[in-house]
PDB file of N, CA and C in Angstrom:
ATOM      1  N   UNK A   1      -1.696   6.512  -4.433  1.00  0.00           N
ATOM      2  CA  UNK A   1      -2.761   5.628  -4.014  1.00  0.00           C
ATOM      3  C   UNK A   1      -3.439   6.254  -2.806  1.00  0.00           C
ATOM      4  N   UNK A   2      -4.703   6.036  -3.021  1.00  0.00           N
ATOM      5  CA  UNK A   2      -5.334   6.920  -2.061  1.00  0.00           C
ATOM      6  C   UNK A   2      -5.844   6.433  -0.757  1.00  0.00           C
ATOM      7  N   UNK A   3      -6.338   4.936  -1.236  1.00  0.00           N
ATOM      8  CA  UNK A   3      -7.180   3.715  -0.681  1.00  0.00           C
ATOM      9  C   UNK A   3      -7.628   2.899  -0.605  1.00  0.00           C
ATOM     10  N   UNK A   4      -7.478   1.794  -0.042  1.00  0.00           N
ATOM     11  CA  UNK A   4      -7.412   0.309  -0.268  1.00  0.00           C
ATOM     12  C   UNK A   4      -8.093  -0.048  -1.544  1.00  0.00           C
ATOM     13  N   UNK A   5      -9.019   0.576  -2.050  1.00  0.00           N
ATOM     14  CA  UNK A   5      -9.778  -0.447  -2.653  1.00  0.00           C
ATOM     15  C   UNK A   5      -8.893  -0.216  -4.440  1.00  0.00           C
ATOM     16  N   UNK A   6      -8.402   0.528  -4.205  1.00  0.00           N
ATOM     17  CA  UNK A   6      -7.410   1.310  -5.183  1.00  0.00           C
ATOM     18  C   UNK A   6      -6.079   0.403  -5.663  1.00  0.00           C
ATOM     19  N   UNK A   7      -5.796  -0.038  -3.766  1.00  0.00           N
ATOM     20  CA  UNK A   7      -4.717  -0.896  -3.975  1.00  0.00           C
ATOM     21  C   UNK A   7      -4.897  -2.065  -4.416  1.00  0.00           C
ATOM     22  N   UNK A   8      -6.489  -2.543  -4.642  1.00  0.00           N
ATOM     23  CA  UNK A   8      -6.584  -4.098  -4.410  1.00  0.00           C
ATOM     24  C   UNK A   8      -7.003  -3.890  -6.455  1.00  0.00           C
ATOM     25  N   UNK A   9      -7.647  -2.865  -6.785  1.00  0.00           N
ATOM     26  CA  UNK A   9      -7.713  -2.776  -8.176  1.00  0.00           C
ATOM     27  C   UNK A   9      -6.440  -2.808  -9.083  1.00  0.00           C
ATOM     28  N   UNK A  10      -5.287  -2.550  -8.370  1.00  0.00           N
ATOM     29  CA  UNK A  10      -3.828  -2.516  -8.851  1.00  0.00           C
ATOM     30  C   UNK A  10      -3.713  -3.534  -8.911  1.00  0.00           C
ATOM     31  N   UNK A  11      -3.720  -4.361  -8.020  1.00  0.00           N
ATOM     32  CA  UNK A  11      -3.179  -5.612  -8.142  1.00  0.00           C
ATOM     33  C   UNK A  11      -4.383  -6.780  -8.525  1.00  0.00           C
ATOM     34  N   UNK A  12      -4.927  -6.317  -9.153  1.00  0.00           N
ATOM     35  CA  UNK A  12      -6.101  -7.540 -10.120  1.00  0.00           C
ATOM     36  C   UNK A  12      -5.491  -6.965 -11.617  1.00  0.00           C
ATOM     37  N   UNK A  13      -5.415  -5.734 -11.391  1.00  0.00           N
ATOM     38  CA  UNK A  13      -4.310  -5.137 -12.478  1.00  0.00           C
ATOM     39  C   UNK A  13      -2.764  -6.215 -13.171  1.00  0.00           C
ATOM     40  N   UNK A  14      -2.231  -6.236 -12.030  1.00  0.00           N
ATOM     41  CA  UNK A  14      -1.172  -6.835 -11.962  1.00  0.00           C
ATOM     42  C   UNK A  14      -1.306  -8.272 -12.265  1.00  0.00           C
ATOM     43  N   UNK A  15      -2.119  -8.611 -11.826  1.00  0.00           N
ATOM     44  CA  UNK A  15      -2.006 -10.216 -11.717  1.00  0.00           C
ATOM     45  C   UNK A  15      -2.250 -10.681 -13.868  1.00  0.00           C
ATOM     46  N   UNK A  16      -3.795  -9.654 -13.988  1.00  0.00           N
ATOM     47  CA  UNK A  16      -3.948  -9.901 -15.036  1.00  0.00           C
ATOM     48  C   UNK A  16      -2.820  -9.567 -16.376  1.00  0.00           C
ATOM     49  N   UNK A  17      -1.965  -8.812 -15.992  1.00  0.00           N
ATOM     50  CA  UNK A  17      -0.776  -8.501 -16.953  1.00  0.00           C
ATOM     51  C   UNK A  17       0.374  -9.529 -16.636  1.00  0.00           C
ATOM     52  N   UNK A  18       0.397  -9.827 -15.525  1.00  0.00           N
ATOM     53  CA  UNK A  18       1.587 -11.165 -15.089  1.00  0.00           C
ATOM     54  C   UNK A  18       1.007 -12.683 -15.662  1.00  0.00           C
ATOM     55  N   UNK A  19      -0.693 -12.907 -15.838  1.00  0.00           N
ATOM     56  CA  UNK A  19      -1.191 -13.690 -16.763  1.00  0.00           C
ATOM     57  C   UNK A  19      -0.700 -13.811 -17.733  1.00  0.00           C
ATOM     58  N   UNK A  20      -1.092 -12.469 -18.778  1.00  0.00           N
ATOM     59  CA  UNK A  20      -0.963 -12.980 -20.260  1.00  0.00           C
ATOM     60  C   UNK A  20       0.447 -12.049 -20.324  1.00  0.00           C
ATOM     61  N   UNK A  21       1.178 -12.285 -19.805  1.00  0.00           N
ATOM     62  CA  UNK A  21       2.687 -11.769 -20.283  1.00  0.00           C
ATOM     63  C   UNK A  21       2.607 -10.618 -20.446  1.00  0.00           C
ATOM     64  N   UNK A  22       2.059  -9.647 -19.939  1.00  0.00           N
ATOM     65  CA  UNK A  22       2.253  -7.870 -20.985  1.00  0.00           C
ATOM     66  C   UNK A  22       3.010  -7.213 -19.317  1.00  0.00           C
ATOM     67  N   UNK A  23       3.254  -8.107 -18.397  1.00  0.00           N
ATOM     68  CA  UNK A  23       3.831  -7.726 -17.068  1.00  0.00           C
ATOM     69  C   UNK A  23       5.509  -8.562 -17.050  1.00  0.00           C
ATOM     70  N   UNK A  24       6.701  -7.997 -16.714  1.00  0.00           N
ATOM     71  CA  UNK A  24       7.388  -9.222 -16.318  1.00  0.00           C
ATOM     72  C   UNK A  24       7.579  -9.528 -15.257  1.00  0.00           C
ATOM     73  N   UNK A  25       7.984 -10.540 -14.700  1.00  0.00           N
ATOM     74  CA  UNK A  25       7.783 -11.323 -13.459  1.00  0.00           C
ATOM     75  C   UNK A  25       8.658 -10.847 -12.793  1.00  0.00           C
ATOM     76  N   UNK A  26       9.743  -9.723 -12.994  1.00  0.00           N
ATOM     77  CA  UNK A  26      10.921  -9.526 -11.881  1.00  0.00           C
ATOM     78  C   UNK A  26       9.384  -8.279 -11.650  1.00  0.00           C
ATOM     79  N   UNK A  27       9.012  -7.785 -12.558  1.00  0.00           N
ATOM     80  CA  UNK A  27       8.507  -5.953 -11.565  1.00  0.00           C
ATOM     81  C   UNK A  27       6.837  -6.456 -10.621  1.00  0.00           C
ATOM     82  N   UNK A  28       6.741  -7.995 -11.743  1.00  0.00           N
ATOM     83  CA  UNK A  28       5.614  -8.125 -10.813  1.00  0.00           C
ATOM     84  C   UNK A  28       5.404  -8.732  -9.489  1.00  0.00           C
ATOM     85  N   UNK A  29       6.479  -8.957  -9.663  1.00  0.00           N
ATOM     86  CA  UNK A  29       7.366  -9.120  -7.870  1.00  0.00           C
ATOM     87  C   UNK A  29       7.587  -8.023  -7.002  1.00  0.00           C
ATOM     88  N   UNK A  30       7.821  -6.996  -7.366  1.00  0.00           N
ATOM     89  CA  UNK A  30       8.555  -6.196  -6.710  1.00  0.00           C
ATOM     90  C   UNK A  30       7.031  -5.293  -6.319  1.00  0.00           C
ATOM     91  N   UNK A  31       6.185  -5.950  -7.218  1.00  0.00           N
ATOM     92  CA  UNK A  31       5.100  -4.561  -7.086  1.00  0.00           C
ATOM     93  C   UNK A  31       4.312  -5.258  -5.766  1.00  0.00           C
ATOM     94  N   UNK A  32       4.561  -6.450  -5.711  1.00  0.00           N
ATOM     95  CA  UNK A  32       3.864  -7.280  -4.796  1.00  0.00           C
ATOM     96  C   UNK A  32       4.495  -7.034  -3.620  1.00  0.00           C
ATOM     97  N   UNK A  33       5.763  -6.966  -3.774  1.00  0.00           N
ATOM     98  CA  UNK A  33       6.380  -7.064  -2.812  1.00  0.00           C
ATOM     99  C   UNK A  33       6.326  -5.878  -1.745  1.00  0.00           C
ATOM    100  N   UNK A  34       5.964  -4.955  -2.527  1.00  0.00           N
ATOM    101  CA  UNK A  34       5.523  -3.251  -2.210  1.00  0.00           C
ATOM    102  C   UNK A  34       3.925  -3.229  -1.441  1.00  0.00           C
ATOM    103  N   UNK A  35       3.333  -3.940  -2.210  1.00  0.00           N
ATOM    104  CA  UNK A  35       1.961  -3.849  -1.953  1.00  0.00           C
ATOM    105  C   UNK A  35       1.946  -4.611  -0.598  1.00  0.00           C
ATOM    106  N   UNK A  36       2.281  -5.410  -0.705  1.00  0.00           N
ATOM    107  CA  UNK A  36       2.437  -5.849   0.950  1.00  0.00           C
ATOM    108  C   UNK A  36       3.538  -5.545   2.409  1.00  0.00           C
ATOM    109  N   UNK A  37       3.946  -4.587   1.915  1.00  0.00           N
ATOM    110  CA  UNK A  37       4.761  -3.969   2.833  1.00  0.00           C
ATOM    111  C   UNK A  37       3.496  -3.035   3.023  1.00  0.00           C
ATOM    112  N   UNK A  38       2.456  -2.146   2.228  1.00  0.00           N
ATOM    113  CA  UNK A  38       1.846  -1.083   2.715  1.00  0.00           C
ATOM    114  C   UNK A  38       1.050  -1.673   3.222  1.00  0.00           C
ATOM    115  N   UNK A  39       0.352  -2.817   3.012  1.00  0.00           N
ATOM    116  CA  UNK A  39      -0.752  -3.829   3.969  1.00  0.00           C
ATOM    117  C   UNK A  39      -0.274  -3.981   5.291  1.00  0.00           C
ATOM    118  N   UNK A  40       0.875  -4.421   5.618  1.00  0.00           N
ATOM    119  CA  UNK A  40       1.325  -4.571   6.497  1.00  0.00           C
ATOM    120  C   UNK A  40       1.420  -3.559   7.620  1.00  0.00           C
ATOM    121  N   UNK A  41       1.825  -2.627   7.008  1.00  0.00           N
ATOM    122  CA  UNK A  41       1.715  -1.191   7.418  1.00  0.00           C
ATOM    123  C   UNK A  41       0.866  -0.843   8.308  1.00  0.00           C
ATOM    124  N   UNK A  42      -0.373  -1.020   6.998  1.00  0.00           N
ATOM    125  CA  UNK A  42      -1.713  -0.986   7.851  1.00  0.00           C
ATOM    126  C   UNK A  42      -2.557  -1.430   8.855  1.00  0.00           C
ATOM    127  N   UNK A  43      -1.658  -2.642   8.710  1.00  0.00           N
ATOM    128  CA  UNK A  43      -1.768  -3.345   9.943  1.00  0.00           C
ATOM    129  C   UNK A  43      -1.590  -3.326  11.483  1.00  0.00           C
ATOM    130  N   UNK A  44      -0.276  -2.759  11.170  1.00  0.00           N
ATOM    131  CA  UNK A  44       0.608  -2.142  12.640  1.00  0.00           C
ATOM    132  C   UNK A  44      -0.395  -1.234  13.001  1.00  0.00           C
ATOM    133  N   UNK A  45      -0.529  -0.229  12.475  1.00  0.00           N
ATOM    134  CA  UNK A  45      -1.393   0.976  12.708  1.00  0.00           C
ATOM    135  C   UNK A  45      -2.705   0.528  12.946  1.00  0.00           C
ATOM    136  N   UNK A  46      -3.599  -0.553  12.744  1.00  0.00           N
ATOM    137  CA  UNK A  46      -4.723  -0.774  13.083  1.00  0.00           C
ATOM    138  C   UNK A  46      -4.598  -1.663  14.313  1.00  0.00           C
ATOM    139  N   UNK A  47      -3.432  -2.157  14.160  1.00  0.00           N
ATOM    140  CA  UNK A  47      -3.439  -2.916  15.859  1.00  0.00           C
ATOM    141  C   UNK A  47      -2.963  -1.909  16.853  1.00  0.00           C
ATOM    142  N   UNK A  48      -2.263  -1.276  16.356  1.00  0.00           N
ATOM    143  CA  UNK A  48      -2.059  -0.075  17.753  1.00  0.00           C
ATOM    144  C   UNK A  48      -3.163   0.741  18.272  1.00  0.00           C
ATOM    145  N   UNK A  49      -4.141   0.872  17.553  1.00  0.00           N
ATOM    146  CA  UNK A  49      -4.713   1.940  17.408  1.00  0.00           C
ATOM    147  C   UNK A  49      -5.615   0.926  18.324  1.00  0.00           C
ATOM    148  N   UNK A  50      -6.061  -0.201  18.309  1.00  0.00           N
ATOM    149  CA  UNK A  50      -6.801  -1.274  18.620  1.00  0.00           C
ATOM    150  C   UNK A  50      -6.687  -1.439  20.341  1.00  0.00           C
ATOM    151  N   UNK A  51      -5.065  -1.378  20.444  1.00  0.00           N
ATOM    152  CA  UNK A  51      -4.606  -1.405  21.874  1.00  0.00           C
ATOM    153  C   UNK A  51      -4.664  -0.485  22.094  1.00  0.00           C
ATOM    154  N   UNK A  52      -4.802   0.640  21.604  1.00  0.00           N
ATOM    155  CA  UNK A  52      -4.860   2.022  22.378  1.00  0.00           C
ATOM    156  C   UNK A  52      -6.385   2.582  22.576  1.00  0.00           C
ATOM    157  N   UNK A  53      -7.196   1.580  22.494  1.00  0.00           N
ATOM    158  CA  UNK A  53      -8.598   1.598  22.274  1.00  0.00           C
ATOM    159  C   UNK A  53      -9.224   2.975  21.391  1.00  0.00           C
ATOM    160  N   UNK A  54      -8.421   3.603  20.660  1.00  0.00           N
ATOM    161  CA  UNK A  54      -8.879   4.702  19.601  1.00  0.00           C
ATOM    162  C   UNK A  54      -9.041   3.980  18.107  1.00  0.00           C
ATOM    163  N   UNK A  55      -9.755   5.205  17.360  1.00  0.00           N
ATOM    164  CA  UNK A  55      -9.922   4.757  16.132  1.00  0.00           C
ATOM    165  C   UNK A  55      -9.027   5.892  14.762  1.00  0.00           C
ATOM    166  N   UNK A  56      -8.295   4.525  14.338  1.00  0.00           N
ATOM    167  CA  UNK A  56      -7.378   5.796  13.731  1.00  0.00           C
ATOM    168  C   UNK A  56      -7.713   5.888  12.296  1.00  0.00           C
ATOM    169  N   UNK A  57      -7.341   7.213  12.222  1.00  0.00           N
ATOM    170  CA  UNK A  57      -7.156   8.163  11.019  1.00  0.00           C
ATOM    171  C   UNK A  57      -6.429   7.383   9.921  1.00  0.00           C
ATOM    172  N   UNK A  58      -6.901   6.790   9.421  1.00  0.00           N
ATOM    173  CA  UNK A  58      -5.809   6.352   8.103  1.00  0.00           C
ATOM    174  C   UNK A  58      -6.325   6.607   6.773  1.00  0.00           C
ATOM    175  N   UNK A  59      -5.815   7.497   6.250  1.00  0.00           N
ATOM    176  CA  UNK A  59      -6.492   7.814   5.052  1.00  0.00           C
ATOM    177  C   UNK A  59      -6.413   6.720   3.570  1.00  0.00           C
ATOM    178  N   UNK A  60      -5.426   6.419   3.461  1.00  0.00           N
ATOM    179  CA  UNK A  60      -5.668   4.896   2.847  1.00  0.00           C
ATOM    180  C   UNK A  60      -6.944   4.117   2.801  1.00  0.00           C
ATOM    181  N   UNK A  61      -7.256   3.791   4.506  1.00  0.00           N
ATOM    182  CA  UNK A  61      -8.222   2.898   4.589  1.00  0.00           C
ATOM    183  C   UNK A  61      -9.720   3.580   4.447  1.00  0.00           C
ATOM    184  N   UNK A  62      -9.935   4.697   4.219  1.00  0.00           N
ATOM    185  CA  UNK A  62     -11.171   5.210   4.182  1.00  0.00           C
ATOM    186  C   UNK A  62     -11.834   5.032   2.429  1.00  0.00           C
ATOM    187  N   UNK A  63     -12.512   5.005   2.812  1.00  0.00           N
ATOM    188  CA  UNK A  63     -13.386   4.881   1.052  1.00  0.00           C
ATOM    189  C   UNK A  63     -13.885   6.214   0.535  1.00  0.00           C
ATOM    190  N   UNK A  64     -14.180   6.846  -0.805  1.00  0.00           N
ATOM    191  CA  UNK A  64     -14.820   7.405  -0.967  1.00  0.00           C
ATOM    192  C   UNK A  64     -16.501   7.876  -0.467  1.00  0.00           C
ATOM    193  N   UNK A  65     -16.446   9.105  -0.265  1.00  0.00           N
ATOM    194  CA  UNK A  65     -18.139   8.934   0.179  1.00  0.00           C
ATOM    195  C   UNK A  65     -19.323   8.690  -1.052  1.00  0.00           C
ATOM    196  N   UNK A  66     -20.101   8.190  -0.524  1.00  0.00           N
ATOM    197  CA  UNK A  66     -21.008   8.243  -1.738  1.00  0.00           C
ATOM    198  C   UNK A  66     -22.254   9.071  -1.734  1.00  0.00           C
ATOM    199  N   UNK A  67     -22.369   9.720  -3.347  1.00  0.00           N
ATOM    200  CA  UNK A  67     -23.404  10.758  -2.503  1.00  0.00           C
ATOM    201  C   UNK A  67     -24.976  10.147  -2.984  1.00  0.00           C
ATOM    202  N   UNK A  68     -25.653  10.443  -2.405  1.00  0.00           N
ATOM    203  CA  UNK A  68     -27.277  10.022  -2.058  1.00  0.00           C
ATOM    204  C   UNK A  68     -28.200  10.416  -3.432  1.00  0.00           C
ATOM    205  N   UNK A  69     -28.875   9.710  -3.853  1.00  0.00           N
ATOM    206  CA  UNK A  69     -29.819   9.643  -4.941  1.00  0.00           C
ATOM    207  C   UNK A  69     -30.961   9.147  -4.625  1.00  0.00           C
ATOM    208  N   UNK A  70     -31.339  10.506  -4.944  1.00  0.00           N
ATOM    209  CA  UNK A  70     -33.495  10.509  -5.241  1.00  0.00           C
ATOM    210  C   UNK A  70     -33.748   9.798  -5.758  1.00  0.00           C
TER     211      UNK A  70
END
């Protein structure tokens, strides 16, 4: 996973397979349970970075660039 928006497509992923049953509910737990440990993550690191009045590097949180059209 590269970056958030990656992570949040996984888990619309997830939800929709934990819907119609093609997910089971122990892994779609566990995937959740994962996914929010790395949120969290990100968190720490954006509040430190916050108190340390810098702006941090997190490659996760960066987006693809987009390139420019004539």
């Amino acid at each position: 996973m590269k970056h958030i928006s990656e992570l949040s497509t996984e888990l619309a992923t997830l939800y929709d397979g934990l819907k119609n049953g093609t997910i089971e509910v122990k892994v779609a737990a566990e995937m959740n349970n994962t996914a929010g440990k790395i949120i969290h993550a990100q968190r720490v690191q954006l509040e430190y970075a916050a108190l340390r009045k810098e702006e941090p590097d997190i490659a996760f949180m960066k987006t693809k660039a987009k390139k420019a059209t004539a």
